[in-house]
C-alpha atoms as a PDB file:
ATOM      1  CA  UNK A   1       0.000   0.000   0.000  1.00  0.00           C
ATOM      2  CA  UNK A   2       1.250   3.502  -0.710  1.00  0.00           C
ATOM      3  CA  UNK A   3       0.047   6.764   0.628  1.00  0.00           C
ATOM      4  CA  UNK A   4      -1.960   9.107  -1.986  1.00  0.00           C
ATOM      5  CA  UNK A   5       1.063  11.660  -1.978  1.00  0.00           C
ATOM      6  CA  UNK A   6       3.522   9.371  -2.584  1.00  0.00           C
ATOM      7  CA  UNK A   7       2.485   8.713  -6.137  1.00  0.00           C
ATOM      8  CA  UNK A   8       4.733   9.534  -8.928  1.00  0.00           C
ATOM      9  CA  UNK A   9       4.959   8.879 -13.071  1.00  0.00           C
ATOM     10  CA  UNK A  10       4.771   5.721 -13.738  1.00  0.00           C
ATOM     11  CA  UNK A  11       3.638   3.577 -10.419  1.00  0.00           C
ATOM     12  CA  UNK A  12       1.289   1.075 -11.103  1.00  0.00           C
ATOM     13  CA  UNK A  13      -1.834   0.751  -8.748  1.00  0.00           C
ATOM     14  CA  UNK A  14      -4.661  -1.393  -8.460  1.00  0.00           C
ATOM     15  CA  UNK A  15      -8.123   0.300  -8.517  1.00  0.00           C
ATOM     16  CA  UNK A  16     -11.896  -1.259  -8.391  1.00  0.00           C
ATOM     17  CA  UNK A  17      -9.830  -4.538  -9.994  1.00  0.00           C
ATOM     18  CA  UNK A  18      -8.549  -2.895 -12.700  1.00  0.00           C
ATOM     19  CA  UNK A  19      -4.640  -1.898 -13.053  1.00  0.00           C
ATOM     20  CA  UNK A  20      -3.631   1.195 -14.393  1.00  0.00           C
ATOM     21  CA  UNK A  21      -0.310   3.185 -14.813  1.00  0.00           C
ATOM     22  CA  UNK A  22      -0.001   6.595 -13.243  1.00  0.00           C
ATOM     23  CA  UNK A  23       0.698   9.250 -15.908  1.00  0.00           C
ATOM     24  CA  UNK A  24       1.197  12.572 -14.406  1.00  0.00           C
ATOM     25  CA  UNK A  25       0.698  13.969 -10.782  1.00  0.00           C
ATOM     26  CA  UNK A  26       0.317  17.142  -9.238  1.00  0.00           C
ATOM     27  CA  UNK A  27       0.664  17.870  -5.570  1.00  0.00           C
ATOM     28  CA  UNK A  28      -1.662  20.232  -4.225  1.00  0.00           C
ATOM     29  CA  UNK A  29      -2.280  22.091  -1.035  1.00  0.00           C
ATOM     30  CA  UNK A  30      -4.873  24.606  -0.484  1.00  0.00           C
ATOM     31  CA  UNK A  31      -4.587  26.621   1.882  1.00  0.00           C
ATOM     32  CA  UNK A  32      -7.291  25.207   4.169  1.00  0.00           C
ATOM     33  CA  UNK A  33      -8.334  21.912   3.862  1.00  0.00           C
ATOM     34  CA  UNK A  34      -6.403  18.551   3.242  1.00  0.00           C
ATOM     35  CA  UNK A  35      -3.545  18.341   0.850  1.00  0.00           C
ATOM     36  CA  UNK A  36      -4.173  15.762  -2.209  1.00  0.00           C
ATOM     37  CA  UNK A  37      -2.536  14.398  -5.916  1.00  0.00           C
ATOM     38  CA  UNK A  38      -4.475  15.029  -8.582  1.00  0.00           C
ATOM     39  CA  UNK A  39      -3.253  12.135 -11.391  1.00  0.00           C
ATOM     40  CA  UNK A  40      -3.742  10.902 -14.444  1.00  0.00           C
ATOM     41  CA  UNK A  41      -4.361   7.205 -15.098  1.00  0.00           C
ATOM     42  CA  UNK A  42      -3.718   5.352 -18.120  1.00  0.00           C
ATOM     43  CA  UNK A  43      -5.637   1.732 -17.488  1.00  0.00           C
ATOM     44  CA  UNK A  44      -3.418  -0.859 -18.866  1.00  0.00           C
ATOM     45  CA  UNK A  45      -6.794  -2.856 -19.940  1.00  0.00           C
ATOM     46  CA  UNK A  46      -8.314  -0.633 -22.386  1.00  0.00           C
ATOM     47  CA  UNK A  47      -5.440   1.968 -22.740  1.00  0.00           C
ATOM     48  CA  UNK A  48      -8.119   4.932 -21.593  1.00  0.00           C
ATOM     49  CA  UNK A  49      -6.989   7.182 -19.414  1.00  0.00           C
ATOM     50  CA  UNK A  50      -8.734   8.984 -16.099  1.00  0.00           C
ATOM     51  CA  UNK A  51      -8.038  12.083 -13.861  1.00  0.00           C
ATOM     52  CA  UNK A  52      -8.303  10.786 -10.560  1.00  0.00           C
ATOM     53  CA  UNK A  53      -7.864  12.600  -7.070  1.00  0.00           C
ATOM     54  CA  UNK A  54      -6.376  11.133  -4.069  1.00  0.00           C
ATOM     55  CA  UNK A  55      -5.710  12.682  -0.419  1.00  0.00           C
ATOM     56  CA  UNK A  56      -2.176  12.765   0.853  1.00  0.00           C
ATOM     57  CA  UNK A  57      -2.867  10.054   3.296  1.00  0.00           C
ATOM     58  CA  UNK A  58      -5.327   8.001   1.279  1.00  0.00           C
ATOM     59  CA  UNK A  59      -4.009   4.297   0.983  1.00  0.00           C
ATOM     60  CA  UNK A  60      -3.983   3.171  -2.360  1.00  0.00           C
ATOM     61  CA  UNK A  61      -2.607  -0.588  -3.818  1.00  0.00           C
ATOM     62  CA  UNK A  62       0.777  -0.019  -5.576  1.00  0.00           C
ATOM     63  CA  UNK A  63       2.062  -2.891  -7.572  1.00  0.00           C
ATOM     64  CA  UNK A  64       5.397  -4.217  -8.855  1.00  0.00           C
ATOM     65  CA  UNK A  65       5.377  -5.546 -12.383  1.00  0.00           C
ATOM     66  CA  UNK A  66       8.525  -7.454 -14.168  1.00  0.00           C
ATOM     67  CA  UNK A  67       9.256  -7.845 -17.463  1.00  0.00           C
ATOM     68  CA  UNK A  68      11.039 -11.390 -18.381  1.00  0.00           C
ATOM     69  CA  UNK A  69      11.897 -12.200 -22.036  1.00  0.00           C
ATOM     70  CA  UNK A  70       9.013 -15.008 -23.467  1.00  0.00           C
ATOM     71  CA  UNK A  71       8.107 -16.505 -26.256  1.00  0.00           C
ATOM     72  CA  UNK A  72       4.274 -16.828 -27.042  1.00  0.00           C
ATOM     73  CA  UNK A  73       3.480 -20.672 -27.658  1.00  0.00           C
ATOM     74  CA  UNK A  74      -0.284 -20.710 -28.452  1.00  0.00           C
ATOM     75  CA  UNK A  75      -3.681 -19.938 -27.550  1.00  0.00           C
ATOM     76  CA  UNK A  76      -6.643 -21.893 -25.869  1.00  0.00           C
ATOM     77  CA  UNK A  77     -10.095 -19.923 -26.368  1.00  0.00           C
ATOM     78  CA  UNK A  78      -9.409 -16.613 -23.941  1.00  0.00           C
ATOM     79  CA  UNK A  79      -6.485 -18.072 -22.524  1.00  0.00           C
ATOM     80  CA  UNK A  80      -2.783 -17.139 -24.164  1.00  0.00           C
ATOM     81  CA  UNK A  81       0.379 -19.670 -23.342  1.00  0.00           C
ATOM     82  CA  UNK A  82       4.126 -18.121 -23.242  1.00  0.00           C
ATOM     83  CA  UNK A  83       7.229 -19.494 -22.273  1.00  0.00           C
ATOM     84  CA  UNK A  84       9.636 -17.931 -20.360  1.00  0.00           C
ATOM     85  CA  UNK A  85      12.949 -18.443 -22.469  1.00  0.00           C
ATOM     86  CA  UNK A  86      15.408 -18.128 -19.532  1.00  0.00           C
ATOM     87  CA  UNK A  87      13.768 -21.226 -17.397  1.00  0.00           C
ATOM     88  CA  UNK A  88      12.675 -23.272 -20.178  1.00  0.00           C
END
């Protein structure tokens, strides 16, 4: 989990099930009131993107993604096979 002000270009979060890729942020603090980020979200699904607002101490699911090297093998209905070609 990662605090709402700690988001910066590029982490990737969890939201309502769906993943998406921060784009920009954009600190804010008014003067009264509770600071917050205002960010852009590119969802990794459908490749739309969304302004979405989050207070500084909001918790928010942050996750780690790796890239490895495969090589696609075939597909069953919905379902796509790959091989990793380090492990094979």
């Amino acid at each position: 989990m990662i605090a709402g002000g700690d988001l910066k270009k590029g982490t990737t979060l969890r939201l309502d099930g769906k993943l998406f890729r921060v784009v920009k942020t954009k600190y804010n603090k008014p003067g009264r009131g509770t600071a917050y980020m205002d960010t852009q979200l590119l969802d990794i699904g459908t490749g739309n993107t969304v302004n979405r607002s989050f207070g500084a101490e909001e918790r928010v699911e942050n996750l780690f993604i790796e890239q490895e090297p495969c090589e696609y093998l075939y597909s069953d209905g919905d379902t796509l096979h790959f091989m990793n070609t380090n492990t094979y």
